[in-house]
Structure formats: C-alpha cells, structure tokens
C-alpha atoms as a PDB file:
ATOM      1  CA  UNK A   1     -48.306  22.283  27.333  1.00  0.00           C
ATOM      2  CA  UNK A   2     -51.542  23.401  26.474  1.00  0.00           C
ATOM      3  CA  UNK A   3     -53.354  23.210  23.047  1.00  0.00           C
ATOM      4  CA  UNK A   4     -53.906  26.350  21.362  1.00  0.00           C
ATOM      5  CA  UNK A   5     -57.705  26.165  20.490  1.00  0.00           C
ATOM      6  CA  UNK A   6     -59.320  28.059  17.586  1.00  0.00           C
ATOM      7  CA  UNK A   7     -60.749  29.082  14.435  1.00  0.00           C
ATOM      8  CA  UNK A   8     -59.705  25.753  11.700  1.00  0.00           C
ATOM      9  CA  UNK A   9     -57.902  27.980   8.611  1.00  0.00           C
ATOM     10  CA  UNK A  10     -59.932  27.807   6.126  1.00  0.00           C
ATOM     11  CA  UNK A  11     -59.016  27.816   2.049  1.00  0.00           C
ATOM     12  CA  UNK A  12     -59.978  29.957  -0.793  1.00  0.00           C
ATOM     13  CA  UNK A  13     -62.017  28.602  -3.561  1.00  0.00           C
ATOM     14  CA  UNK A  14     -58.533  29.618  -6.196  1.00  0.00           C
ATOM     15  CA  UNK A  15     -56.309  27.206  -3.425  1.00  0.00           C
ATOM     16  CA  UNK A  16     -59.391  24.139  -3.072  1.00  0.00           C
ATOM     17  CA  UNK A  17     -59.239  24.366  -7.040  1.00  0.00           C
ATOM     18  CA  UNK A  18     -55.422  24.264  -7.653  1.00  0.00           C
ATOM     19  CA  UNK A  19     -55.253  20.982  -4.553  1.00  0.00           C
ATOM     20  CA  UNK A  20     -58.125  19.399  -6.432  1.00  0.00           C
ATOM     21  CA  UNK A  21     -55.986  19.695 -10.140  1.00  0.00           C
ATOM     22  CA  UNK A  22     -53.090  18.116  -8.171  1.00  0.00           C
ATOM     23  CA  UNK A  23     -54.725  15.936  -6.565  1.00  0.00           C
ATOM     24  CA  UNK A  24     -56.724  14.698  -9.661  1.00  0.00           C
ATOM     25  CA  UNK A  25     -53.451  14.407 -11.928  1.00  0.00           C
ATOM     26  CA  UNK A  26     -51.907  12.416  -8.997  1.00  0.00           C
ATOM     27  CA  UNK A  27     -54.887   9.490  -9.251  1.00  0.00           C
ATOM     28  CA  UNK A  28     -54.834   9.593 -12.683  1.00  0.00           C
ATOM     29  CA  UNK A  29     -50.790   8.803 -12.855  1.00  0.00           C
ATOM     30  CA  UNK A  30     -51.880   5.767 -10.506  1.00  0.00           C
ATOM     31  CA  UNK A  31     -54.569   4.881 -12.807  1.00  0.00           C
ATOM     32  CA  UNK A  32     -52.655   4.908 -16.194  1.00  0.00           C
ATOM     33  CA  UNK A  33     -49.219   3.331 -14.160  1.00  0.00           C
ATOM     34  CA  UNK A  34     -51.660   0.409 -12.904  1.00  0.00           C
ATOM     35  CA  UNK A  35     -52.913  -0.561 -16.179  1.00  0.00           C
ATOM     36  CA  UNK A  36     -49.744   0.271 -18.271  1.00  0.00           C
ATOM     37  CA  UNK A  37     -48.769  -3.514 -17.564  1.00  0.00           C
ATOM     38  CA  UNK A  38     -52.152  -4.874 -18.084  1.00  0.00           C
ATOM     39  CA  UNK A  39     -52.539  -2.712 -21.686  1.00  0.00           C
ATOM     40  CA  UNK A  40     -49.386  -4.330 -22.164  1.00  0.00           C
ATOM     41  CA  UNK A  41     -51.238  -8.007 -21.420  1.00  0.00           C
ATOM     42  CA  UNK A  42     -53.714  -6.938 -23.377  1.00  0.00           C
ATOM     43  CA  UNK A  43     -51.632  -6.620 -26.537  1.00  0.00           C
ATOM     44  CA  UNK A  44     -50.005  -9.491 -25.640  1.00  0.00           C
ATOM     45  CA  UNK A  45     -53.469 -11.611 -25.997  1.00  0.00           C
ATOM     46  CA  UNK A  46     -54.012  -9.925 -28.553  1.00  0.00           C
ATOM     47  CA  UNK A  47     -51.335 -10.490 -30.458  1.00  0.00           C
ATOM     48  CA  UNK A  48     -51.163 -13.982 -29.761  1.00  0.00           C
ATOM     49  CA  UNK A  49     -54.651 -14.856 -30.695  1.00  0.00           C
ATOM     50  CA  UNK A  50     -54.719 -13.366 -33.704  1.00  0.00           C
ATOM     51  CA  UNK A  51     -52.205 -14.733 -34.616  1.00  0.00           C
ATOM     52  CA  UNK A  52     -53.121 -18.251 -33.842  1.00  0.00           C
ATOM     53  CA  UNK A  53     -56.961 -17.106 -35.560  1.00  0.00           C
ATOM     54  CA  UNK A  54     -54.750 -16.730 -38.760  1.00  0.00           C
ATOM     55  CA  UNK A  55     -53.371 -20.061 -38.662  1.00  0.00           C
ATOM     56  CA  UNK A  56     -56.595 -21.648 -38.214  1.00  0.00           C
ATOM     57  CA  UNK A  57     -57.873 -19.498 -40.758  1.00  0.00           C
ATOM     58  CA  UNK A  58     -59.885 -22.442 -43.081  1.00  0.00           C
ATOM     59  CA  UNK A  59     -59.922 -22.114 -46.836  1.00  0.00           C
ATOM     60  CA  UNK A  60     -63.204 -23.301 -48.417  1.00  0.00           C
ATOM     61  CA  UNK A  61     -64.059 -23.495 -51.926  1.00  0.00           C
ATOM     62  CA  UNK A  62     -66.740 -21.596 -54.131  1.00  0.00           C
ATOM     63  CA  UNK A  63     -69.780 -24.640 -53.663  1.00  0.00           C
ATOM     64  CA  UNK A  64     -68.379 -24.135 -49.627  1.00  0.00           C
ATOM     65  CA  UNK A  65     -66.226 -27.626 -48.841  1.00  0.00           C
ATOM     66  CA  UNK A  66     -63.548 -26.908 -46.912  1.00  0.00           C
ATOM     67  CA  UNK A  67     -60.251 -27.327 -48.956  1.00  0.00           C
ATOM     68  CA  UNK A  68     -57.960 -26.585 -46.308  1.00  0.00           C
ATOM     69  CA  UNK A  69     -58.959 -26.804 -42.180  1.00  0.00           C
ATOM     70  CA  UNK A  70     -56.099 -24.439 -41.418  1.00  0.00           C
ATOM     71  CA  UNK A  71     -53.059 -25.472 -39.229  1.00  0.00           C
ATOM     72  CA  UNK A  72     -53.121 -27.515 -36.274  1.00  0.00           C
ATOM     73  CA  UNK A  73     -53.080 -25.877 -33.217  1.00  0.00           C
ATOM     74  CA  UNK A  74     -52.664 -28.476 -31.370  1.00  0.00           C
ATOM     75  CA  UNK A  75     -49.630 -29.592 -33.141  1.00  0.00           C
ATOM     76  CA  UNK A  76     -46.122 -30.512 -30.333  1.00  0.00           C
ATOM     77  CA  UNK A  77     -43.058 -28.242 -31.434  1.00  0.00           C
ATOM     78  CA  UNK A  78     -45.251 -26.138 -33.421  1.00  0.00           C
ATOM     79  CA  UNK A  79     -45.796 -21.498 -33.581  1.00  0.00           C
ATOM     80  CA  UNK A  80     -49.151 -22.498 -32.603  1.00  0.00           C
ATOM     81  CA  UNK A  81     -47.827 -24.110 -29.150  1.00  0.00           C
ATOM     82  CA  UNK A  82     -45.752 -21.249 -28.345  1.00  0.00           C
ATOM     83  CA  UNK A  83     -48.309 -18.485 -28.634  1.00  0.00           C
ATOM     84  CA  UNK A  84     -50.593 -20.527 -26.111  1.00  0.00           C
ATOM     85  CA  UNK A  85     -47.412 -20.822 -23.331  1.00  0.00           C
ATOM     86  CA  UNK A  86     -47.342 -16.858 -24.177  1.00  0.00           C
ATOM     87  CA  UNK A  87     -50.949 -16.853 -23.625  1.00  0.00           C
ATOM     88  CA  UNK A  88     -50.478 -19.161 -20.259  1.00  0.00           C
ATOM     89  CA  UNK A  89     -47.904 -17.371 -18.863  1.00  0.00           C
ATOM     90  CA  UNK A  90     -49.717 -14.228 -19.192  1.00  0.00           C
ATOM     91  CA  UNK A  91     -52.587 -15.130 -17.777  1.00  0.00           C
ATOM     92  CA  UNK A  92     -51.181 -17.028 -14.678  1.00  0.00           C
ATOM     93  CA  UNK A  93     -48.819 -13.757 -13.985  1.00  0.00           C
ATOM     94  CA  UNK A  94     -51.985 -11.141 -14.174  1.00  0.00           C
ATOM     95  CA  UNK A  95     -53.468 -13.160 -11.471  1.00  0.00           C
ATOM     96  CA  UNK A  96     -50.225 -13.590  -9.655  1.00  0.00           C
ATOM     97  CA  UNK A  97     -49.595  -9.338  -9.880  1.00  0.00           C
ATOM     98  CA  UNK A  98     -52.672  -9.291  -7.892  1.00  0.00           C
ATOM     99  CA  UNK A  99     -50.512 -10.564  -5.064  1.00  0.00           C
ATOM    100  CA  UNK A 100     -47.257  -8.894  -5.551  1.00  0.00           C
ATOM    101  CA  UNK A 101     -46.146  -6.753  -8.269  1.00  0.00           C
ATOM    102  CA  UNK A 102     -42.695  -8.415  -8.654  1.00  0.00           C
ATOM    103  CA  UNK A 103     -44.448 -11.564 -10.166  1.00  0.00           C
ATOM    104  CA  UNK A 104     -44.258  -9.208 -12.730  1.00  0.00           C
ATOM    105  CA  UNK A 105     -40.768  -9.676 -13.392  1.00  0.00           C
ATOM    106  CA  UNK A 106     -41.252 -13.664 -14.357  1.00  0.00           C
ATOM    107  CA  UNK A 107     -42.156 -11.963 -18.113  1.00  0.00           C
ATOM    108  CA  UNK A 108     -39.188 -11.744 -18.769  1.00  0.00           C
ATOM    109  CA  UNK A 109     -39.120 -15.925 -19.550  1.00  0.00           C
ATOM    110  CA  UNK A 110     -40.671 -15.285 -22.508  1.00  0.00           C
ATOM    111  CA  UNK A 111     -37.947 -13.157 -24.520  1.00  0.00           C
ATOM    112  CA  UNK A 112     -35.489 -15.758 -22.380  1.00  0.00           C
ATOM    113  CA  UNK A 113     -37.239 -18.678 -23.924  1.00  0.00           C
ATOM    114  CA  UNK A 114     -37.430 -17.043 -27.437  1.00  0.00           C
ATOM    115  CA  UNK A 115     -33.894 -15.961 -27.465  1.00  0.00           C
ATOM    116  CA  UNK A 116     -32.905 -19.808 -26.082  1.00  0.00           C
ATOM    117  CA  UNK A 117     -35.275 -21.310 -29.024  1.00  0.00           C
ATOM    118  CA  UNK A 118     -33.460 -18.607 -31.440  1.00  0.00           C
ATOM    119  CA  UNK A 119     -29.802 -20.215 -30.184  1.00  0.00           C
ATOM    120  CA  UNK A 120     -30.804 -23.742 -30.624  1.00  0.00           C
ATOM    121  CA  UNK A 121     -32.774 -23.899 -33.935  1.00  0.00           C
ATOM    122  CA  UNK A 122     -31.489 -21.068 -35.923  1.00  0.00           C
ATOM    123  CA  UNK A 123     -28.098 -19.169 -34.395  1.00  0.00           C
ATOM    124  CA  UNK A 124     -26.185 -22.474 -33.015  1.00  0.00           C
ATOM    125  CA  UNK A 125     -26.416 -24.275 -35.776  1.00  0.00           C
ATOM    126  CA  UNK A 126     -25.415 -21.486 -38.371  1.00  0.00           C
ATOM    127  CA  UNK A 127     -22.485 -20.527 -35.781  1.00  0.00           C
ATOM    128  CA  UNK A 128     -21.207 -24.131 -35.615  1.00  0.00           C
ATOM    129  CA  UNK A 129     -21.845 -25.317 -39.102  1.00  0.00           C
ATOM    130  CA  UNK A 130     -18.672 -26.506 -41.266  1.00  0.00           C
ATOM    131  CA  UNK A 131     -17.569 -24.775 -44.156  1.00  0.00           C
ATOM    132  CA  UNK A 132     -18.998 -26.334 -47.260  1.00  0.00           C
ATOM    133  CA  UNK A 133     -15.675 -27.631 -49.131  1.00  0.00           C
ATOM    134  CA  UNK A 134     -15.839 -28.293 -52.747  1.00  0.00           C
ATOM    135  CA  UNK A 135     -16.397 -32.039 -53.627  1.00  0.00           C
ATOM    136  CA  UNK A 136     -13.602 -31.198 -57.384  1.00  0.00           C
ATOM    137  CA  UNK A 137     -11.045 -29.415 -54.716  1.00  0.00           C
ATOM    138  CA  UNK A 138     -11.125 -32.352 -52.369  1.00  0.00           C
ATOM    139  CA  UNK A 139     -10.583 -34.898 -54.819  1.00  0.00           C
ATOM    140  CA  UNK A 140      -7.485 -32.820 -55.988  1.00  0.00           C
ATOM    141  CA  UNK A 141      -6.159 -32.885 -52.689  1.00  0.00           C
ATOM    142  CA  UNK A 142      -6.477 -36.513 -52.289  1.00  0.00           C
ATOM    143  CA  UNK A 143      -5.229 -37.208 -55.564  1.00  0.00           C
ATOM    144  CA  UNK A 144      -2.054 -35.103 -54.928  1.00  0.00           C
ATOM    145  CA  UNK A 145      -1.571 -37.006 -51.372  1.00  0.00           C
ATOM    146  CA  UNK A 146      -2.058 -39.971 -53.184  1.00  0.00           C
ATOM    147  CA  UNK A 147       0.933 -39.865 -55.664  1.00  0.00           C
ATOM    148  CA  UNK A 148       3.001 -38.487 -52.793  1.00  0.00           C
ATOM    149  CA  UNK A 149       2.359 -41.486 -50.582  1.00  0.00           C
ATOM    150  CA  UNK A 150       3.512 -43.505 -54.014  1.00  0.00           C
ATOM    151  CA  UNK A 151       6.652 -41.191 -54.590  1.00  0.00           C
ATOM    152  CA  UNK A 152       7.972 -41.647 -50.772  1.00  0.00           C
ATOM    153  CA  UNK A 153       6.823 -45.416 -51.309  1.00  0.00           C
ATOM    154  CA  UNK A 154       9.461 -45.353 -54.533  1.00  0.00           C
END
C-alpha cells in the first residue's frame, strides 16, 4: 500500500491558540495536583513546629534572667515527642513519594496513632470507669445486710 505523500495540514493561529490554552491548563492541573500533598507537608511542618516553638517559648524577667526555660522537648511521653514523630514521619514519606506515590498512603499512621493514643489515655478509661457509689449509701446497705445476717442468725 503506498503512502499518500503531501502538503503537512497546517493550523490557524485561532486553533494553535485554543491547543496552547488546553494544553497550558492541562500542566498546570499537574503542577497544583503534584504539590497539593507537599502544601499539605508543608502545613504539616508547619504546624508542628510552631507548635513545639511555643512550648519552648522562654519567659524572662524585666532585668532579662530567664524565669522559665520553656518545656522540655526532649521530655519521653510528652506533646513535644509526638509533634517530632509527626515531623519524622513526614519527612521520611516526602522522600519515599519520590519513589512511589502510594508511600503516600503510610500518613494515614498518624490519625491511626492519635486515635489509638485518644482510646488508651482518654476514651478507654472514661468508657470502662466504675460508677462512683456514694460512701453514706454503701454504709446503709451494709448496715441493713448486717442486721439481716443477725435476724436469720436469731
């Protein structure tokens, strides 16, 4: 079969404009899509450090001694620990998205680990906590089981 040879169509200026908008708004949706997750690491850090800048935050007196050096940051079991495995994690999964997007996915530990810290120090406990009974209403009821221990005794 033979190749038709000839003249290469050529486009109007209005058609090379309209391809150029589409093409244009196509690389920018890959732009913004690309760095949607690392604006989102960047608020992250951001969030994170300040926060852990305000509880360092010293408190100094008017002749300028320091009253107060601010919390410990490098304190076990402490906010200040948590923010830094937020800041870890973050870190080690932007360089791991460089490889494969679906690192990506390992963010979601953090709200696991929050919502498993949230269970064990605060929910659990309030969930499986007894009653408080009233010291006066528990003596009554001993009292009363008392005399009918004595009475069956009789």
């Amino acid at each position: 079969m033979a190749l038709k040879t000839g003249k290469v169509g050529t486009k109007g200026k209005k058609q090379i404009f309209e391809e150029n908008k589409e093409t244009l708004k196509f690389y920018l949706r890959i732009i913004l899509g690309a760095n949607v997750l690392l604006g989102f690491a960047l608020v992250v850090y951001s969030f994170s450090y300040r926060w852990m800048q305000g509880m360092a935050q010293p408190i100094f007196s008017e002749d300028n001694t320091l009253l107060d050096g601010g919390i410990d940051l490098n304190m076990e079991q402490g906010m200040a620990e948590h923010l830094k495995d937020i800041i870890l994690l973050t870190a080690i999964l932007q360089v791991l998205g460089c490889a494969s997007t679906y690192f990506w996915y390992l963010w979601l530990l953090a709200p696991g680990r929050a919502l498993y810290l949230l269970w064990v120090n605060i929910l659990g406990p309030w969930f499986t906590a007894e009653s408080p009974t009233n010291p006066d209403v528990s003596e009554k009821k001993q009292k009363r089981q008392e005399r009918r221990q004595m009475k069956k005794l009789q």
